[in-house]
N, C-alpha and C. Protein backbone atom coordinates (compact mmCIF):
# COMPACT_ATOMS: atom_id res chain seq x y z
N UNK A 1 120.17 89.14 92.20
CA UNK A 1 119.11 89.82 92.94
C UNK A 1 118.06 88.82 93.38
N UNK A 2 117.45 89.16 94.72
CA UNK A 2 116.78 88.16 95.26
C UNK A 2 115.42 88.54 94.92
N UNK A 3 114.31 87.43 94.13
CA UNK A 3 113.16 88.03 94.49
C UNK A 3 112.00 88.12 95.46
N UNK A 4 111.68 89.67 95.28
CA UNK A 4 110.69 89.86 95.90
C UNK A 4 109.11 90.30 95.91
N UNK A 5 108.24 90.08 97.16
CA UNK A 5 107.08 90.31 97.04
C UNK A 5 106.62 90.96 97.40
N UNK A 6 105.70 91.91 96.40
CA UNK A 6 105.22 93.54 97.09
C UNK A 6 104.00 93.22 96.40
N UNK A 7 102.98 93.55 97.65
CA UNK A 7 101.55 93.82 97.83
C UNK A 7 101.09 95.21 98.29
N UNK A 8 100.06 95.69 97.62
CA UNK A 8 100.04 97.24 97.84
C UNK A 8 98.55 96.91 98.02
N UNK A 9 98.24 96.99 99.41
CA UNK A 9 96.58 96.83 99.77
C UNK A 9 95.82 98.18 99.56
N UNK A 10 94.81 98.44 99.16
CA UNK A 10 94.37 99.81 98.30
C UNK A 10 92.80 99.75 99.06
N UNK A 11 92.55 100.96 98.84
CA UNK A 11 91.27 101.38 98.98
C UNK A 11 90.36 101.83 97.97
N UNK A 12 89.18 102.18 97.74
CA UNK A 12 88.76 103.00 96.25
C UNK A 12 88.82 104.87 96.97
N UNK A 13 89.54 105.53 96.00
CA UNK A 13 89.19 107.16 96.37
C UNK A 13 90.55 107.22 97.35
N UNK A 14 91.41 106.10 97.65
CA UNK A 14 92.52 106.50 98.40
C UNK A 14 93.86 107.52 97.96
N UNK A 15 93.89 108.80 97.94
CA UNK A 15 94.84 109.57 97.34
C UNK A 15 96.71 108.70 97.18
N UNK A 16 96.71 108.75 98.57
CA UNK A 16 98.05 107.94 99.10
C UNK A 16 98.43 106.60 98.11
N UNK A 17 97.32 105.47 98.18
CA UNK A 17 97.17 104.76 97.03
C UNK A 17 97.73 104.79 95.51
N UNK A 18 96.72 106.09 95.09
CA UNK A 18 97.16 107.03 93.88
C UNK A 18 98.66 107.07 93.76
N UNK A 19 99.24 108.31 94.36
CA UNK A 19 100.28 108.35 94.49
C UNK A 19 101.52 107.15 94.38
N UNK A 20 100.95 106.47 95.09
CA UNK A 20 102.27 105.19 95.17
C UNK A 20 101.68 104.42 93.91
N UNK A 21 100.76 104.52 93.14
CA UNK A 21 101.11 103.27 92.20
C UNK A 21 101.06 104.33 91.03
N UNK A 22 101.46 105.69 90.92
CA UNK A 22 101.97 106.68 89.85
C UNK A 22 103.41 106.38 89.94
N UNK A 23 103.78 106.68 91.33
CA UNK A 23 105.05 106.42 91.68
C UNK A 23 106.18 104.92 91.69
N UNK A 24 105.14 103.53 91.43
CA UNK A 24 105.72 102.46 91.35
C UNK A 24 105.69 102.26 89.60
N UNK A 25 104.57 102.82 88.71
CA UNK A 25 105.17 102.86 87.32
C UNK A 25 106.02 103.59 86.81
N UNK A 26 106.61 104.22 87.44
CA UNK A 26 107.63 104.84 86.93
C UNK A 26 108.92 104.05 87.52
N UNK A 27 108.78 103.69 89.05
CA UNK A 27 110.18 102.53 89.07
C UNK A 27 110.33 101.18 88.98
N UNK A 28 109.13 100.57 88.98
CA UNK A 28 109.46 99.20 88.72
C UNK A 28 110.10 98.69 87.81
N UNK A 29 110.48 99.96 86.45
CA UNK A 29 111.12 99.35 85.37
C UNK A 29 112.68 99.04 86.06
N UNK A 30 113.21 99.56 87.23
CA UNK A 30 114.10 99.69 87.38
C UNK A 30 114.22 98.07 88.80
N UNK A 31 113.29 97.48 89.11
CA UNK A 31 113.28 96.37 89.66
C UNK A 31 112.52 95.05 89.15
N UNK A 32 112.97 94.29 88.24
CA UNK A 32 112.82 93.24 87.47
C UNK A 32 112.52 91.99 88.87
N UNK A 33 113.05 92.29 89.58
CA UNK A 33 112.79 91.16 90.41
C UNK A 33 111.33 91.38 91.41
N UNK A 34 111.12 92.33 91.18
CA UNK A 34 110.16 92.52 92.35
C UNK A 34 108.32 91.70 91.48
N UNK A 35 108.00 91.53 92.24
CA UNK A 35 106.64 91.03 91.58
C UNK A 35 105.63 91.42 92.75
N UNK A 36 104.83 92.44 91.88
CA UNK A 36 103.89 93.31 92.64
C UNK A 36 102.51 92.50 92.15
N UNK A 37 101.62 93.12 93.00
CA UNK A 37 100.35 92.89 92.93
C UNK A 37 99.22 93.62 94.11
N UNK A 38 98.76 94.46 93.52
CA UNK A 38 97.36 95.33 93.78
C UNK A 38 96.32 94.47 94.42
N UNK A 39 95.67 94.68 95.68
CA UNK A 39 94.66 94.10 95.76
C UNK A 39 94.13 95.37 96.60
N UNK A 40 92.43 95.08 96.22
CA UNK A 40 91.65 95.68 96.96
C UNK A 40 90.48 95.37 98.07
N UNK A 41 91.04 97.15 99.32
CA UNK A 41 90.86 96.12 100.68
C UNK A 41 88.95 95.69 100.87
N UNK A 42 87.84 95.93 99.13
CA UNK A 42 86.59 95.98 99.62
C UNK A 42 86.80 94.47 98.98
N UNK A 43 87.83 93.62 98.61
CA UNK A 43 87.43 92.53 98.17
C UNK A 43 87.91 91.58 99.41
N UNK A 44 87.36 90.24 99.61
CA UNK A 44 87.45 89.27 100.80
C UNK A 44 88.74 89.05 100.57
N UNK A 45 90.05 89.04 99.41
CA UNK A 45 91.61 89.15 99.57
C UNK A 45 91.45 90.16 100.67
N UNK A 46 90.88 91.51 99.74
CA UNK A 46 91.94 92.55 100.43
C UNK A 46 91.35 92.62 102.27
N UNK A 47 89.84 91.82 102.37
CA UNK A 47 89.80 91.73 103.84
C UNK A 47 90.50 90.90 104.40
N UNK A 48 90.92 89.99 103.98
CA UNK A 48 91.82 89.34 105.24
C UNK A 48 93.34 89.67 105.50
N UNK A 49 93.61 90.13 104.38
CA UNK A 49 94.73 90.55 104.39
C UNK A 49 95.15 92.45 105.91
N UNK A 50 93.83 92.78 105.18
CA UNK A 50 93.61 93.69 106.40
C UNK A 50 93.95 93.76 107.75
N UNK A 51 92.82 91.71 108.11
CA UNK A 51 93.02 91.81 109.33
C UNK A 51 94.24 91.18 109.72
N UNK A 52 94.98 90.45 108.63
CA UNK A 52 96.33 89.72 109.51
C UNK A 52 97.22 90.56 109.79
N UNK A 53 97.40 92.00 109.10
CA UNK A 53 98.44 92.35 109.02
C UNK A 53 97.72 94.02 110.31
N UNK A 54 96.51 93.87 110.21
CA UNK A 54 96.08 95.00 110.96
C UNK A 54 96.28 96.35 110.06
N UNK A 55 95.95 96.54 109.16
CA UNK A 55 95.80 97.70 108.41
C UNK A 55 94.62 98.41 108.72
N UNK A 56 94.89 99.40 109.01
CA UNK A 56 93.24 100.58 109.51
C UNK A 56 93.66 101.96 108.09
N UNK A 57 94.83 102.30 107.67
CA UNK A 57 94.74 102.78 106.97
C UNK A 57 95.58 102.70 105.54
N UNK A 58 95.01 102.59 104.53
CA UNK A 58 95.58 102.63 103.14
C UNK A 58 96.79 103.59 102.53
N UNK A 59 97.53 102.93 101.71
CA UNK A 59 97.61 101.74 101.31
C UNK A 59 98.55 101.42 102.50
N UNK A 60 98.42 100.43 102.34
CA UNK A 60 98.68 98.75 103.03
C UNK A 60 100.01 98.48 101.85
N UNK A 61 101.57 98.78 102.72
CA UNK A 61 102.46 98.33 101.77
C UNK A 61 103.28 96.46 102.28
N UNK A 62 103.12 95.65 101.94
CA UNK A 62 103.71 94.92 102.74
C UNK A 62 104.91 93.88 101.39
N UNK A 63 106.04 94.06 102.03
CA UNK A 63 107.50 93.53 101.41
C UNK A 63 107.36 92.08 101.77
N UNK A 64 107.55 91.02 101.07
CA UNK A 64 107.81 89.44 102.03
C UNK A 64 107.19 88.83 102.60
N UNK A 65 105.94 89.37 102.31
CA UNK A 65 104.93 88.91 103.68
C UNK A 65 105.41 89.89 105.25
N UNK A 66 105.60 91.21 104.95
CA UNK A 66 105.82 91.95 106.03
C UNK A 66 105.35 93.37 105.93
N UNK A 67 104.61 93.60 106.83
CA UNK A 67 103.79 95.11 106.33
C UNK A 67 104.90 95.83 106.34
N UNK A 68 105.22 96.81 105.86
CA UNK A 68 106.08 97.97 105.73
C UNK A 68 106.07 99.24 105.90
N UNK A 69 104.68 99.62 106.05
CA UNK A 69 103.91 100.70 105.86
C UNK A 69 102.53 100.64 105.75
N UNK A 70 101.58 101.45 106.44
CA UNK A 70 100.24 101.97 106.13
C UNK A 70 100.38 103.49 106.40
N UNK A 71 99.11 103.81 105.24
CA UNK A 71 98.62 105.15 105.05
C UNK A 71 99.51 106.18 104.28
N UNK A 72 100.96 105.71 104.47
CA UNK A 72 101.59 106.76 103.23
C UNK A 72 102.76 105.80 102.98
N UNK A 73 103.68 106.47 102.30
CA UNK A 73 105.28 105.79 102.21
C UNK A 73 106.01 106.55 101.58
N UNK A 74 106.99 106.90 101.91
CA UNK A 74 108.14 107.27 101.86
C UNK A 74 109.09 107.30 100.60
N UNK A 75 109.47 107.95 99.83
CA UNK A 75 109.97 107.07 98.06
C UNK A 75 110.97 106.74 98.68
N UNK A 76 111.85 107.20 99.17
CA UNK A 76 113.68 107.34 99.86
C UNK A 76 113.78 105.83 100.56
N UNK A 77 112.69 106.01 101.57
CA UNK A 77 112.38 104.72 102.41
C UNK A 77 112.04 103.13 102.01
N UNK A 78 111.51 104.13 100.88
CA UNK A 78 110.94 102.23 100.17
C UNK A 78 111.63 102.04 99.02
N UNK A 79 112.37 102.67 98.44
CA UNK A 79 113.59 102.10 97.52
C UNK A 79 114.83 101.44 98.58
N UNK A 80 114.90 102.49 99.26
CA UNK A 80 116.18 101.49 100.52
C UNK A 80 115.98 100.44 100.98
N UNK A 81 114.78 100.33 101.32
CA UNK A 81 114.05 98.94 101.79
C UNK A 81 114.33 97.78 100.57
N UNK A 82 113.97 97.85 99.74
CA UNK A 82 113.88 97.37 97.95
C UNK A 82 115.42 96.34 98.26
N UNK A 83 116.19 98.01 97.92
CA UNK A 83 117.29 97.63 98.32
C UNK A 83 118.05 96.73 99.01
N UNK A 84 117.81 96.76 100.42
CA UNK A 84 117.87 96.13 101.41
C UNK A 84 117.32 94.27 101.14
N UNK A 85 116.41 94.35 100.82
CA UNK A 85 115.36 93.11 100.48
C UNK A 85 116.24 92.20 99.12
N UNK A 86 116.67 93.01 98.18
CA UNK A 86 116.60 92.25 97.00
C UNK A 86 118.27 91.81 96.92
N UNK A 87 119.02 91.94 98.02
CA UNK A 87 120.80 91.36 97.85
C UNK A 87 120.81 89.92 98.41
């Protein structure tokens, strides 16, 4: 398995946010390779990251250095992706 890099750009009070990192402790046990990391978009990370990638709404999912998603995501979509990413 190849590894990969998942950044989940966040907001404070972002529901969507919520959701996906309820939803990534429950599967990451199941992706050893992936190496996540939370940043937030009121800190100067989570601003630049904002503007390279153009995020207007949270969370900010980006695989590889590749946004993947803003404002919601998909579980179906972003395990296939995972998928896709980690052969």
């Amino acid at each position: 398995m190849k590894s990969v890099k998942l950044e989940l750009l966040t907001s404070p009070g972002c529901v969507h946010c919520h959701a996906f990192l309820e939803f990534w402790k429950t599967a990451q046990k199941d992706w050893p390779n992936v190496h996540f990391k939370e940043i937030n978009v009121v800190t100067p990370e989570g601003q630049e990251i904002a503007g390279k990638y153009m995020i207007f709404a949270s969370p900010g999912i980006i695989i590889n250095g590749e946004l993947w998603a803003s404002g919601g995501f998909d579980r179906e979509k972003f395990i296939q992706k995972l998928k896709e990413v980690s052969q």
